[in-house]
Structure formats: C-alpha cells, structure tokens
C-alpha atoms as a PDB file:
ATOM      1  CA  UNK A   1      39.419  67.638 135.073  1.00  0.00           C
ATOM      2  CA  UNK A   2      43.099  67.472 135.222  1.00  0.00           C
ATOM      3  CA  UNK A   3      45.855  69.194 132.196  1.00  0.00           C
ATOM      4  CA  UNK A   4      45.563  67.412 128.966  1.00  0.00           C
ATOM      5  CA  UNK A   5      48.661  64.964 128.694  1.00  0.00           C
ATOM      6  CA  UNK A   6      49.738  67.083 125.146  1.00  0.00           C
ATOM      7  CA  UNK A   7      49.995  70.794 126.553  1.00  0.00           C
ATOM      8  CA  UNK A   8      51.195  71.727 122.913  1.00  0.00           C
ATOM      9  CA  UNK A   9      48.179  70.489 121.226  1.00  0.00           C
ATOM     10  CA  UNK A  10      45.887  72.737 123.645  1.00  0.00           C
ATOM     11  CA  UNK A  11      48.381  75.554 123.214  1.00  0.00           C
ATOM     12  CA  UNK A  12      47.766  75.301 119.346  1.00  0.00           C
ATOM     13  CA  UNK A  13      43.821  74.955 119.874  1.00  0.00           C
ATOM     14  CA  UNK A  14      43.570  77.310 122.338  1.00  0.00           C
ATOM     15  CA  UNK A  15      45.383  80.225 120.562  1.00  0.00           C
ATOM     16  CA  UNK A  16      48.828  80.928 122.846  1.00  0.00           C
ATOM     17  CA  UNK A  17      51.767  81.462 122.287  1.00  0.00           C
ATOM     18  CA  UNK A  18      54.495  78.173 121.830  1.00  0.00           C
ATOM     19  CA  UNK A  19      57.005  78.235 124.530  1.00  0.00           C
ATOM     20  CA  UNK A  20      60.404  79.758 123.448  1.00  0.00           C
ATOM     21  CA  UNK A  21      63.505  77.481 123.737  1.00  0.00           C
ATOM     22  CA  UNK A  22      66.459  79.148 125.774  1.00  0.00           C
ATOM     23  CA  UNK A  23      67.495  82.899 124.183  1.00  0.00           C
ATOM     24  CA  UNK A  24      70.484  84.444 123.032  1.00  0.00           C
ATOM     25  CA  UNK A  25      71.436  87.412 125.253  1.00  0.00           C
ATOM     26  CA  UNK A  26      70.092  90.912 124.420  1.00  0.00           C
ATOM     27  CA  UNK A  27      72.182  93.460 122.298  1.00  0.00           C
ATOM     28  CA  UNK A  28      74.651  95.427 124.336  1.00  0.00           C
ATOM     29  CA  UNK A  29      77.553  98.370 124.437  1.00  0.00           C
ATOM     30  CA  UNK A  30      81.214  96.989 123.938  1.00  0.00           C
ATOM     31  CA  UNK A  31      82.656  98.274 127.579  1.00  0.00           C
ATOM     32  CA  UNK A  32      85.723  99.547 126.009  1.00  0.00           C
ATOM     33  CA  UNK A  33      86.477 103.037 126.409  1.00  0.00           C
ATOM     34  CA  UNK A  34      86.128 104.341 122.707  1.00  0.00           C
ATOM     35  CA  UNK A  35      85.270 101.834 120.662  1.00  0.00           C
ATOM     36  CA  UNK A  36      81.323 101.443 122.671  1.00  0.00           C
ATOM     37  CA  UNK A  37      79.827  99.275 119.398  1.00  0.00           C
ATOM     38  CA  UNK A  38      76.844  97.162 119.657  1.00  0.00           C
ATOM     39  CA  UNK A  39      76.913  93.837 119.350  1.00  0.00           C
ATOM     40  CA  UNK A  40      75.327  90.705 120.119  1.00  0.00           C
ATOM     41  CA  UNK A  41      77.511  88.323 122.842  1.00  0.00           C
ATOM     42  CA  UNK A  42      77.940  85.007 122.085  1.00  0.00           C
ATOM     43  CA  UNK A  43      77.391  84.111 125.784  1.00  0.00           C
ATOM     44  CA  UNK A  44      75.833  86.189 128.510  1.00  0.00           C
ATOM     45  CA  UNK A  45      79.255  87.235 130.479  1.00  0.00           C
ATOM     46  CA  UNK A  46      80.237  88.486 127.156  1.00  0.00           C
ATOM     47  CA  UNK A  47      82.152  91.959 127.974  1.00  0.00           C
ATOM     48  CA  UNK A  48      83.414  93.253 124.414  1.00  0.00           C
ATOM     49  CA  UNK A  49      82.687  93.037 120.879  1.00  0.00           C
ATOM     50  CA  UNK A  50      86.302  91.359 119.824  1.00  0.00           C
ATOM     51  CA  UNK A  51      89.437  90.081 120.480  1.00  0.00           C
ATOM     52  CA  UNK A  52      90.760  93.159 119.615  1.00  0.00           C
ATOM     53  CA  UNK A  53      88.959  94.943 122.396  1.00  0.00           C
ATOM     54  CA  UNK A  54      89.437  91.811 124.855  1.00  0.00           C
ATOM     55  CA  UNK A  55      93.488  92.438 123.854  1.00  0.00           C
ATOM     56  CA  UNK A  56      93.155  96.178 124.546  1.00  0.00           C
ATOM     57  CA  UNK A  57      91.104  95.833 127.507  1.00  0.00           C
ATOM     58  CA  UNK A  58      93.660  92.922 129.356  1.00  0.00           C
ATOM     59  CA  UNK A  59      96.659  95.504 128.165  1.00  0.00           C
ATOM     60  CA  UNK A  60      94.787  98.437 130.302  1.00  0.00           C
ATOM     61  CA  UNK A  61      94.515  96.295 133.238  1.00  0.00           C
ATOM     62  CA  UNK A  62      97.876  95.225 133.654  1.00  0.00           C
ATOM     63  CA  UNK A  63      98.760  98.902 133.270  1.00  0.00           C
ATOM     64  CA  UNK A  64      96.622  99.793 135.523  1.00  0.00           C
ATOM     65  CA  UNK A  65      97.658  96.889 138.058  1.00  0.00           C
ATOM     66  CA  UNK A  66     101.367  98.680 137.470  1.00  0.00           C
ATOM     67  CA  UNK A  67      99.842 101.978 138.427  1.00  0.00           C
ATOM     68  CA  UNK A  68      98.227 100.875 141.765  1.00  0.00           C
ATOM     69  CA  UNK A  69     101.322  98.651 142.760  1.00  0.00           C
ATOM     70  CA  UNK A  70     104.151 101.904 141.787  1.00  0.00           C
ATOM     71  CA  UNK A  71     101.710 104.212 144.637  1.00  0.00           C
ATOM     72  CA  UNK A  72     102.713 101.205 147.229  1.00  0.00           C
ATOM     73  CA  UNK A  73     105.970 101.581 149.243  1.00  0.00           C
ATOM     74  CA  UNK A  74     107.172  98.641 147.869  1.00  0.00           C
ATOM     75  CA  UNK A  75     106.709  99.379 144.671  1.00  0.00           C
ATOM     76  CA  UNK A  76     108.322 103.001 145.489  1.00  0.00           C
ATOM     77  CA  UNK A  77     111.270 100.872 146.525  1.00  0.00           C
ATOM     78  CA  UNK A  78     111.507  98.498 143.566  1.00  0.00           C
ATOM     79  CA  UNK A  79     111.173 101.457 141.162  1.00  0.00           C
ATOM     80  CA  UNK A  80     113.898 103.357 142.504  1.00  0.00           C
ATOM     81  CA  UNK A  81     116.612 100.291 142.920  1.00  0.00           C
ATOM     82  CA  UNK A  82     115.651  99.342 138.874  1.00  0.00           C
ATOM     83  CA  UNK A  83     116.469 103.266 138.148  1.00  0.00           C
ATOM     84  CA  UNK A  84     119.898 102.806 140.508  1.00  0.00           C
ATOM     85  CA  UNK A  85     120.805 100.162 138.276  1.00  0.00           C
ATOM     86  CA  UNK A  86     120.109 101.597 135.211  1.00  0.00           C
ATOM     87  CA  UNK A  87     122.126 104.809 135.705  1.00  0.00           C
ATOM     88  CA  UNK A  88     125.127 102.572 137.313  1.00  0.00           C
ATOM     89  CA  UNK A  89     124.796 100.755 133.661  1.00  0.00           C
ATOM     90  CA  UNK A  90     125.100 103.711 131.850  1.00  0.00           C
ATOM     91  CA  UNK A  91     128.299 104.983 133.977  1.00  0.00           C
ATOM     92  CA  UNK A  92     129.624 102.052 133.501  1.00  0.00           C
ATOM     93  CA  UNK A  93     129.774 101.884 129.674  1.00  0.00           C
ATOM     94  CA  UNK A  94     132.891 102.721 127.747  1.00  0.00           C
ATOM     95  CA  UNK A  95     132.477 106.267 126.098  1.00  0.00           C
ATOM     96  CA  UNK A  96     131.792 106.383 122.186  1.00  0.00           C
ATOM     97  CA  UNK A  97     134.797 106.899 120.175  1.00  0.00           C
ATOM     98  CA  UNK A  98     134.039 109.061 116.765  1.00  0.00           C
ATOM     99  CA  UNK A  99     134.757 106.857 113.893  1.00  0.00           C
ATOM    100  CA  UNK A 100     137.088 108.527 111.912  1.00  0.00           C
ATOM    101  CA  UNK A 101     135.455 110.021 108.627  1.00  0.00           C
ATOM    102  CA  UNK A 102     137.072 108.788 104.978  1.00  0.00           C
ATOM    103  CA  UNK A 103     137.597 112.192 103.668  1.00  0.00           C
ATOM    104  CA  UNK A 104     138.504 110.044 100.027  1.00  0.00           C
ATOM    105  CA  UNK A 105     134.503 108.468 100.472  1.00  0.00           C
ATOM    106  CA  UNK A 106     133.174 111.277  99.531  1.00  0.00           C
ATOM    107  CA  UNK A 107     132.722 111.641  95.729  1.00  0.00           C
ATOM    108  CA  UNK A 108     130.354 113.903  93.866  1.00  0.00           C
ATOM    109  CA  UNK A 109     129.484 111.946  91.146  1.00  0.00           C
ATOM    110  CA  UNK A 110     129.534 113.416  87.705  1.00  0.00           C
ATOM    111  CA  UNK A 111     125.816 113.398  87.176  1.00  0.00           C
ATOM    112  CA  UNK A 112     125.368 115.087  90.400  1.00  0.00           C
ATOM    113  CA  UNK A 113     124.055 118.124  88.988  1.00  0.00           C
ATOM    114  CA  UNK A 114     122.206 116.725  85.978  1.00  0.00           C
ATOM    115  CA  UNK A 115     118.755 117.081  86.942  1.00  0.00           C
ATOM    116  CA  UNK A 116     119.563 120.666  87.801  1.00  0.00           C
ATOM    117  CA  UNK A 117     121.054 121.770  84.263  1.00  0.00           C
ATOM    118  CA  UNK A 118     118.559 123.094  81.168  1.00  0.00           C
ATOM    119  CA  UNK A 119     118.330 120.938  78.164  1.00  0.00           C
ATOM    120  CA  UNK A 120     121.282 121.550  75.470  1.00  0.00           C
ATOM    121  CA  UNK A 121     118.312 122.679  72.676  1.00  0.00           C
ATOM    122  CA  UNK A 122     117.233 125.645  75.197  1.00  0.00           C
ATOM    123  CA  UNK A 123     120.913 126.839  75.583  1.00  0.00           C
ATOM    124  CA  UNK A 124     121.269 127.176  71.878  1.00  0.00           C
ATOM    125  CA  UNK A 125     119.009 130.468  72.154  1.00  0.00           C
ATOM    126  CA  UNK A 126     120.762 132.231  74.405  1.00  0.00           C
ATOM    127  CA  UNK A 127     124.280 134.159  74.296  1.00  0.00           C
ATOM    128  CA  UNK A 128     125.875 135.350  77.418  1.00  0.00           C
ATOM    129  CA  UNK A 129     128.146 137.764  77.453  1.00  0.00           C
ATOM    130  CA  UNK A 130     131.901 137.043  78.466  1.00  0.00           C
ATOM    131  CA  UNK A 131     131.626 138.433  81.936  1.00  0.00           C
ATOM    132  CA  UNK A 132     129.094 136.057  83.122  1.00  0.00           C
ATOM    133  CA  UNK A 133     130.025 132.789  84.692  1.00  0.00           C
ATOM    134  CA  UNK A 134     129.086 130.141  83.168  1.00  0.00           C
ATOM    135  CA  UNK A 135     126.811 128.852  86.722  1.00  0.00           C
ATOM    136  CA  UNK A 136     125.360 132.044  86.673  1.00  0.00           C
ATOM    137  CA  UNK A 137     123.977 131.034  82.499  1.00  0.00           C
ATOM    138  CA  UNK A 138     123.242 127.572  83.174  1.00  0.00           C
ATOM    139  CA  UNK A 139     121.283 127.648  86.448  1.00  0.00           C
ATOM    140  CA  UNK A 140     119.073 130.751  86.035  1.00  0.00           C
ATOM    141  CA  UNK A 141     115.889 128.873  85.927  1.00  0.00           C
ATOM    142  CA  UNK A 142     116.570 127.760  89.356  1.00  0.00           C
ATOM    143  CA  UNK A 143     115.231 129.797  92.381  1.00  0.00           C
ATOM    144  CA  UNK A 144     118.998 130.874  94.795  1.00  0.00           C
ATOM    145  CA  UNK A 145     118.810 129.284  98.756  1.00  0.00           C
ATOM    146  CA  UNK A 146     118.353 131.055 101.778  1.00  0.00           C
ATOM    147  CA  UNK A 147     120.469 133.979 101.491  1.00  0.00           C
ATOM    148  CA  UNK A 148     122.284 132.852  98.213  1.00  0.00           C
ATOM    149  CA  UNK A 149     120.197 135.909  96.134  1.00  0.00           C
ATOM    150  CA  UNK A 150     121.137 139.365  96.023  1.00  0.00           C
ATOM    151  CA  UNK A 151     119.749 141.485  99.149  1.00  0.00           C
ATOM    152  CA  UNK A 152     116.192 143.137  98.635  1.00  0.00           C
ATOM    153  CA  UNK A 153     116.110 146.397  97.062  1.00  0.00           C
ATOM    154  CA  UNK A 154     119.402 146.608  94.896  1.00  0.00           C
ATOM    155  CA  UNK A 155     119.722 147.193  91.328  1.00  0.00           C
ATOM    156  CA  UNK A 156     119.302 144.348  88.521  1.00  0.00           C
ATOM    157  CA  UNK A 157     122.324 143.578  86.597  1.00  0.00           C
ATOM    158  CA  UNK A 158     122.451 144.987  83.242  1.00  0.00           C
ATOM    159  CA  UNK A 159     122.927 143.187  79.915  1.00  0.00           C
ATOM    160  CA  UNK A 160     121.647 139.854  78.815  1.00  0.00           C
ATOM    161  CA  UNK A 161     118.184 139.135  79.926  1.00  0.00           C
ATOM    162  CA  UNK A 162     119.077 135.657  81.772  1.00  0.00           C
ATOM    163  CA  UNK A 163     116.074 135.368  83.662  1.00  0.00           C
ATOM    164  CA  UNK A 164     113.640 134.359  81.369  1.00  0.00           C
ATOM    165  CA  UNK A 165     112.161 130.950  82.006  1.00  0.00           C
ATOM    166  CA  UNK A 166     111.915 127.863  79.189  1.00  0.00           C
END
C-alpha cells in the first residue's frame, strides 16, 4: 500500500507532530565588544543587535584598516610627508599679533559689589568705632581669600565685636 495522497490528514490521525514552516534564527550575543545583548536577528547573517552597534562596529574597522595600512612602508611614507606638510603650514603662518587691550572697557559697574554687602536693617545694630574702615564694617560676614586674613596665631583686634554673623 502506497502513502495516503493527504499526508496531513494521517499526520492528524496518527498523532505527529505538523511540519513547521521555515524558522526564525535562534537568539544570539550582539558581537560588539561591550555592548554583548541578546537579541533575536531579523535574518540569519545578522551580526549585531542595532544600527547603533552596526555604526560602531563599521567605525572600528576602518580604524583598524588605518592601523594595519600605517605598519606598511607605504603607509610609513604617506604618514610622514602629511606631518612634513603640516609643520611647513604652521612655519609658514604669520605670527599672532596681541590685540591691544581697551584699558577704558573695563568698568566696574556700580552694583558690582551688591550681592556682597549686608542688608541696610542689619547695619542699623551695629556702631563701629572711628578707626575702622568702613570695608572692614561692611564685609565682616564674608570669609578673607587666600592670604587676605591675618597670619595664624596673632592677637584679635580689640574693640567692637564685628564678627558676629546676621
């Protein structure tokens, strides 16, 4: 007796399994170097997971192309004339003059040191004496720059207390 002429039919009667139609390809490793994700290729030469890594990859082989060809001779050769010309360039420019610098540009404006002052109701409390300068009143709350303070280990002017904070 020779096959039945519907082999489906006597899959379904006899139990088996229905043929699969053609399957996607298996799960695999992005080949770039750090990034390694799974993912599932859209086609079977499929190398990385996206154009991202396909732009990174192609970017690494030209470098690497560059590499191999600068070990050559000729690329020994080429390297060296393109540095020759550079430098010859650079000779070859005219020197930078100094612009000439507008000693009338620069203005301190008058709310320059604004931010820096106390308020006018916290100055009503205090009374300096006539010996201290009026910076010296004004910008106590303020910590002095690099060097600006008196050295470490003299003696605290007398009078006023001034360095109370508000």
């Amino acid at each position: 007796m020779g096959p039945s002429e519907s082999p489906t039919g006597q899959r379904k009667r006899q139990g088996g399994r229905p043929k699969r139609g053609a399957r996607w390809p298996r799960v695999r490793k992005c080949l770039l170097k750090g990034c390694e994700q799974r993912f599932h290729p859209r086609n079977a030469r499929q190398r990385y997971c996206n154009s991202g890594c396909r732009a990174a990859a192609r970017k690494w082989s030209r470098w690497r192309a560059q590499q191999r060809y600068r070990a050559t001779a000729a690329g020994q050769e080429k390297r060296n004339g393109q540095s020759r010309r550079y430098r010859e360039r650079v000779r070859s420019r005219k020197p930078l003059t100094p612009e000439a610098v507008d000693e009338s540009a620069r203005v301190i404006t008058q709310n320059f040191f604004r931010g820096l002052l106390r308020p006018a109701r916290l100055l009503r409390d205090l009374r300096a004496p006539a010996s201290q300068p009026l910076a010296a009143l004004l910008l106590t709350c303020l910590p002095p720059g690099a060097g600006a303070g008196p050295p470490t280990g003299t003696a605290l002017e007398t009078g006023a207390d001034l360095s109370r904070t508000y």
